[in-house]
N, C-alpha and C. Protein backbone atom coordinates (compact mmCIF):
# COMPACT_ATOMS: atom_id res chain seq x y z
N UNK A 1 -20.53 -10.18 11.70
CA UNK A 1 -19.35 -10.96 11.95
C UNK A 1 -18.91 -10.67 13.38
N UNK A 2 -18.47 -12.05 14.47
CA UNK A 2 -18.33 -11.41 15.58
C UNK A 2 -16.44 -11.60 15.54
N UNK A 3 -15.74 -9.98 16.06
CA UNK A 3 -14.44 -10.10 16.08
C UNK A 3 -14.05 -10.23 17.66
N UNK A 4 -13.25 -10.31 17.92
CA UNK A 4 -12.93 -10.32 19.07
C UNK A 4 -11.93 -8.40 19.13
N UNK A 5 -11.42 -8.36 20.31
CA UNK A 5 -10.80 -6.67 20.52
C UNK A 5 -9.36 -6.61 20.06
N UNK A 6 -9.10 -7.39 18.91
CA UNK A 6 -7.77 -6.99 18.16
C UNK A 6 -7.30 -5.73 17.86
N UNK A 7 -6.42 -5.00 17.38
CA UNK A 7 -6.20 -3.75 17.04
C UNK A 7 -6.94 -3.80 15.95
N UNK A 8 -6.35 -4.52 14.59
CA UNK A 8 -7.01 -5.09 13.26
C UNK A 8 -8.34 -5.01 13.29
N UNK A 9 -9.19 -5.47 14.46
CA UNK A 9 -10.58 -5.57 14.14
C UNK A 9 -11.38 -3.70 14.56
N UNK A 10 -10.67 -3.05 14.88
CA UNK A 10 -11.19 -2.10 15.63
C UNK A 10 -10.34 -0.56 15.17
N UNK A 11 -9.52 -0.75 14.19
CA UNK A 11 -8.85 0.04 13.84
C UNK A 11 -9.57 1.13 12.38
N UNK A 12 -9.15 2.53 13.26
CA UNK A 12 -10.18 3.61 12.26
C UNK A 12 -10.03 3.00 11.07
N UNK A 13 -8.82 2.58 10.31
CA UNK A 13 -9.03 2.71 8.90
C UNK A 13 -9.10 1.49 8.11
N UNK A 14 -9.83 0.51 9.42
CA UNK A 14 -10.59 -0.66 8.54
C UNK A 14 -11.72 -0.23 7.57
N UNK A 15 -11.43 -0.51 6.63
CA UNK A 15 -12.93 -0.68 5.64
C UNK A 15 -13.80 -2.29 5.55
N UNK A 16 -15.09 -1.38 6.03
CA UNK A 16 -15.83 -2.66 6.38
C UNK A 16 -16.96 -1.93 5.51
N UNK A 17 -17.50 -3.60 4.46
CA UNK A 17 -18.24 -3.39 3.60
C UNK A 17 -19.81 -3.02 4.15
N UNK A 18 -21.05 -2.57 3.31
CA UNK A 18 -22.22 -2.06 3.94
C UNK A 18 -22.98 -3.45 4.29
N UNK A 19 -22.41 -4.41 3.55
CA UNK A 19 -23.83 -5.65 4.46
C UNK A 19 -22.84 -6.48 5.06
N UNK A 20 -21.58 -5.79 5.88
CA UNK A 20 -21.10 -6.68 7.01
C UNK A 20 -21.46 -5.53 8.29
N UNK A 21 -22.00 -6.07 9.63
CA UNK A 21 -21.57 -5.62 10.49
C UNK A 21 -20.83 -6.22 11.57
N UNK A 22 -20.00 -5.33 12.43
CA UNK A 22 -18.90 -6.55 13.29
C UNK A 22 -19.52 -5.97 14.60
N UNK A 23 -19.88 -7.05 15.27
CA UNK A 23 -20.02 -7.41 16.86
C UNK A 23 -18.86 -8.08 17.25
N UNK A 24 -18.31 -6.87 18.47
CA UNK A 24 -17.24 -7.17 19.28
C UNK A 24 -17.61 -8.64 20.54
N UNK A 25 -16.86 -9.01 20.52
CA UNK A 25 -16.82 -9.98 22.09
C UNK A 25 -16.45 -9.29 23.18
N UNK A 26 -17.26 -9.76 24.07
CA UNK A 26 -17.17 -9.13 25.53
C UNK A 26 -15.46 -9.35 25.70
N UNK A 27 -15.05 -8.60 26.86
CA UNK A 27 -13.79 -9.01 27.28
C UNK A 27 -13.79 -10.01 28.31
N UNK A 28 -12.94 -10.83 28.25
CA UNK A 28 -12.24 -12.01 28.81
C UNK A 28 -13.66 -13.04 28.74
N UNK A 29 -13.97 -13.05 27.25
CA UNK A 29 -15.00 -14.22 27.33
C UNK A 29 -14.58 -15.56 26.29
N UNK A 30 -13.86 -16.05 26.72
CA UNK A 30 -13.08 -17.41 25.93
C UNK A 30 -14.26 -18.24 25.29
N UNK A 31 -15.51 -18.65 26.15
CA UNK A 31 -16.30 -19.18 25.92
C UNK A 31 -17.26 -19.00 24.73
N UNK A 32 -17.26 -17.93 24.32
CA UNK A 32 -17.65 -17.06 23.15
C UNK A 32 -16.38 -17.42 22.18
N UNK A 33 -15.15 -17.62 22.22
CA UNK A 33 -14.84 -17.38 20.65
C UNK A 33 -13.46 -19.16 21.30
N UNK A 34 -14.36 -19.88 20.59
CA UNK A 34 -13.45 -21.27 21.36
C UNK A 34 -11.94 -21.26 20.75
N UNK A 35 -11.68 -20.89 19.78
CA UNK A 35 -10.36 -20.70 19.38
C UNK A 35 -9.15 -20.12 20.39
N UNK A 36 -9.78 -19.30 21.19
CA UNK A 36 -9.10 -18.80 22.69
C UNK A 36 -8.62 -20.24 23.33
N UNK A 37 -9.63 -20.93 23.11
CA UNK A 37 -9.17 -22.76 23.86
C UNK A 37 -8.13 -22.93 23.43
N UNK A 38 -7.94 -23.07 22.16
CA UNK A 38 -7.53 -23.99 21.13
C UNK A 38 -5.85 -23.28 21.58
N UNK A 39 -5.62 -22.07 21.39
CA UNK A 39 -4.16 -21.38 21.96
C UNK A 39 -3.82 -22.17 23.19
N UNK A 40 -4.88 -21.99 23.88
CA UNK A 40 -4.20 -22.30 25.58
C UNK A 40 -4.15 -23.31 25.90
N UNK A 41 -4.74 -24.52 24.93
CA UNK A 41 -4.11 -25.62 24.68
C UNK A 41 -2.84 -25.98 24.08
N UNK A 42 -2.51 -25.08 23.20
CA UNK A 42 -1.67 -25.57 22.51
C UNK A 42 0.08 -24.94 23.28
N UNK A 43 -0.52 -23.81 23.85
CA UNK A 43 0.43 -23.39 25.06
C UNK A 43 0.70 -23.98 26.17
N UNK A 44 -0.11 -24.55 26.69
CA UNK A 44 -0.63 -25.64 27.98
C UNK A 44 0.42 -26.77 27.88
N UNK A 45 0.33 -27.62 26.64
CA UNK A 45 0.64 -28.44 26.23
C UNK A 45 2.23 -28.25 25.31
N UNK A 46 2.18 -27.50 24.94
CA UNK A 46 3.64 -27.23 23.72
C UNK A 46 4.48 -26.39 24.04
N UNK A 47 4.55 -25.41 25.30
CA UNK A 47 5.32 -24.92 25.61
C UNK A 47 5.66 -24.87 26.99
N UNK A 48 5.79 -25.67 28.07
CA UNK A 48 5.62 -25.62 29.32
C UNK A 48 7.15 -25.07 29.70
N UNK A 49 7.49 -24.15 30.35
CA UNK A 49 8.74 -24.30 30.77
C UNK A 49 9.90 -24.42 30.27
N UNK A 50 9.72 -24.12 29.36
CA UNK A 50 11.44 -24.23 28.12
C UNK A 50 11.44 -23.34 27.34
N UNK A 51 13.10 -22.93 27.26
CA UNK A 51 13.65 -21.93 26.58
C UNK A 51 14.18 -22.24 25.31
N UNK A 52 13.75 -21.78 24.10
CA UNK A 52 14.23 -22.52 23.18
C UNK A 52 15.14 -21.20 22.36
N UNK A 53 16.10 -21.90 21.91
CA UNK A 53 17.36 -21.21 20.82
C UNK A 53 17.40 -20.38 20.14
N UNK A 54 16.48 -20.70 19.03
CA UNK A 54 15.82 -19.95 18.56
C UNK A 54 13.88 -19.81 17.98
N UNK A 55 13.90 -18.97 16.65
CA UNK A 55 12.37 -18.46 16.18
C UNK A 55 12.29 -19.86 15.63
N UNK A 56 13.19 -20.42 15.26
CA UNK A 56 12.65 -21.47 13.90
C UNK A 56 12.08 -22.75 14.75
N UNK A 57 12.96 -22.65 16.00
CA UNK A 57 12.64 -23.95 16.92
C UNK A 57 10.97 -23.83 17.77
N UNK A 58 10.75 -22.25 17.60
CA UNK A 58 9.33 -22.28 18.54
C UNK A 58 8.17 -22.51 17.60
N UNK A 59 8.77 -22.03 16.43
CA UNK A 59 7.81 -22.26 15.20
C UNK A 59 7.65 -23.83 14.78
N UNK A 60 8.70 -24.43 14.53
CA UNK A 60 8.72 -26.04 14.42
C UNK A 60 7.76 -26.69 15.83
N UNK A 61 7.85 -26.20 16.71
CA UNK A 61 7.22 -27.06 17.86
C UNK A 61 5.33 -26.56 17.73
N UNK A 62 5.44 -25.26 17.60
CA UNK A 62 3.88 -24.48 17.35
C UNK A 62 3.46 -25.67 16.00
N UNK A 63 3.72 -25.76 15.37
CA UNK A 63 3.52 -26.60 14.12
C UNK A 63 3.12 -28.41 14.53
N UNK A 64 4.28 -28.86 15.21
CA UNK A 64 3.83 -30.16 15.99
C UNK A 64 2.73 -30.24 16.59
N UNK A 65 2.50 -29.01 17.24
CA UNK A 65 1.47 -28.47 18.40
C UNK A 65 -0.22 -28.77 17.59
N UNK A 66 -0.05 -27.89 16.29
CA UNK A 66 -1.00 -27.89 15.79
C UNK A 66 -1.53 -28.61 15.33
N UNK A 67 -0.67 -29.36 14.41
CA UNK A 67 -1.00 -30.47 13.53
C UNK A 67 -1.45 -32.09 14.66
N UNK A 68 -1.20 -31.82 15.95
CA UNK A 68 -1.62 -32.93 16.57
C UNK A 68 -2.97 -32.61 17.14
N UNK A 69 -3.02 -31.46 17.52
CA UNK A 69 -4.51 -31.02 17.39
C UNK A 69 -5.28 -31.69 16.15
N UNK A 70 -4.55 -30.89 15.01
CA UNK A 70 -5.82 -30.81 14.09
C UNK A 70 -6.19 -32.49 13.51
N UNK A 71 -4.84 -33.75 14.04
CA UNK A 71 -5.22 -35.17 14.39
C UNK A 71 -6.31 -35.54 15.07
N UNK A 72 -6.54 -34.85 16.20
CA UNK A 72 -7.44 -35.65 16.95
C UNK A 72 -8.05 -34.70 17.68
N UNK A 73 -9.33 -35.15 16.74
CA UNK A 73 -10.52 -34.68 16.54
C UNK A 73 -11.04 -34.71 18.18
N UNK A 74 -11.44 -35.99 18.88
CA UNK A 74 -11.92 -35.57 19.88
C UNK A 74 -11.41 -34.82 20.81
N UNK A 75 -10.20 -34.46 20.91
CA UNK A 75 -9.13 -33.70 21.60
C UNK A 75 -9.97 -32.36 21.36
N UNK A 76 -10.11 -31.98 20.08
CA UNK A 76 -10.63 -30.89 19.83
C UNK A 76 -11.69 -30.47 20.52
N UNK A 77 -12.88 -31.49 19.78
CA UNK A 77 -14.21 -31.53 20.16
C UNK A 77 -14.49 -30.99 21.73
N UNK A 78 -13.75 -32.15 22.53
CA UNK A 78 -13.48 -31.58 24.09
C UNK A 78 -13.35 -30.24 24.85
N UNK A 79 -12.70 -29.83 23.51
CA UNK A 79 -12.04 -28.44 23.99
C UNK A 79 -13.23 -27.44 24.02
N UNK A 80 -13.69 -27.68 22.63
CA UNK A 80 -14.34 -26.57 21.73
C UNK A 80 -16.24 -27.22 21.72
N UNK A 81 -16.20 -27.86 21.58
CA UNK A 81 -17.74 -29.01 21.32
C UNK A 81 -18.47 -28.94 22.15
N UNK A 82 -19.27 -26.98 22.64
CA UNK A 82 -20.25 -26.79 23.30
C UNK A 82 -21.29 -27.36 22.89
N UNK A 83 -22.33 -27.26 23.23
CA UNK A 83 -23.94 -27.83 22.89
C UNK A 83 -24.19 -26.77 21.71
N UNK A 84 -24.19 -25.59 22.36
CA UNK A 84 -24.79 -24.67 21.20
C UNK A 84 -23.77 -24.18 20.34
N UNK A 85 -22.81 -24.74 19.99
CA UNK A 85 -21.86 -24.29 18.83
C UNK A 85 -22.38 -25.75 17.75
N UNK A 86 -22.71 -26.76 18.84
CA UNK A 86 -22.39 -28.01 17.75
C UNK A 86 -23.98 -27.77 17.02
N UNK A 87 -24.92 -27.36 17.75
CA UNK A 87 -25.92 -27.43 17.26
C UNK A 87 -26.65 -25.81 16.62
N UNK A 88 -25.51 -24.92 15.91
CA UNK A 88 -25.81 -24.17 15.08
C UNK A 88 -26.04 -24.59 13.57
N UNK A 89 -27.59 -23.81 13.20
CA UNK A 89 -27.38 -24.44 11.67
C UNK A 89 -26.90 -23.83 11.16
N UNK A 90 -25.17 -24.30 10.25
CA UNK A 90 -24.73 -23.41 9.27
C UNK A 90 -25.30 -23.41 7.91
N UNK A 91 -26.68 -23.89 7.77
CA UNK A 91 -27.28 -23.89 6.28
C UNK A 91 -28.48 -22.72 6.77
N UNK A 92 -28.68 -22.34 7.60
CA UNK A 92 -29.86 -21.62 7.68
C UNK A 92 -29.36 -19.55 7.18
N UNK A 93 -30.77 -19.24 6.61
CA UNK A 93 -30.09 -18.03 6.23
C UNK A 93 -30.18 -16.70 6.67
């Protein structure tokens, strides 16, 4: 399983089962784990420059944020829709 350098992923008293092993991601490699996109899009785009009131209001907008992502698909694709991500087989074993 590849994690990225979370505390969670790297912390002594994770228990990690005997037929998982975790490969870390290099540091500052976005390109490796596209979900890094997918934030700095959604930061890029949903939070530019404004101070908001409160938690419930950054959470309501993170939510707009997402859900228009998870609309449009090629938006995504763009982001995330390397050659060799699209063309991994997830049936192979």
């Amino acid at each position: 399983m590849i994690v990225d350098k979370a505390a969670w992923h790297t912390a002594g008293s994770l228990a990690i089962p005997e037929n998982i092993e975790l490969f870390p991601l290099l540091p500052h490699s976005p390109e490796l784990n596209p979900v890094e996109l997918i934030w700095d899009e959604a930061r890029e785009k949903g939070f530019k420059n404004e101070v908001f009131n409160s938690l419930a209001l950054v959470e309501d907008r993170l939510c707009d944020v997402l859900r228009s992502l998870e609309e449009d698909h090629t938006r995504v694709h763009s982001i995330t829709g390397w050659s060799w991500i699209i063309s991994i087989n997830l049936n192979a074993n």
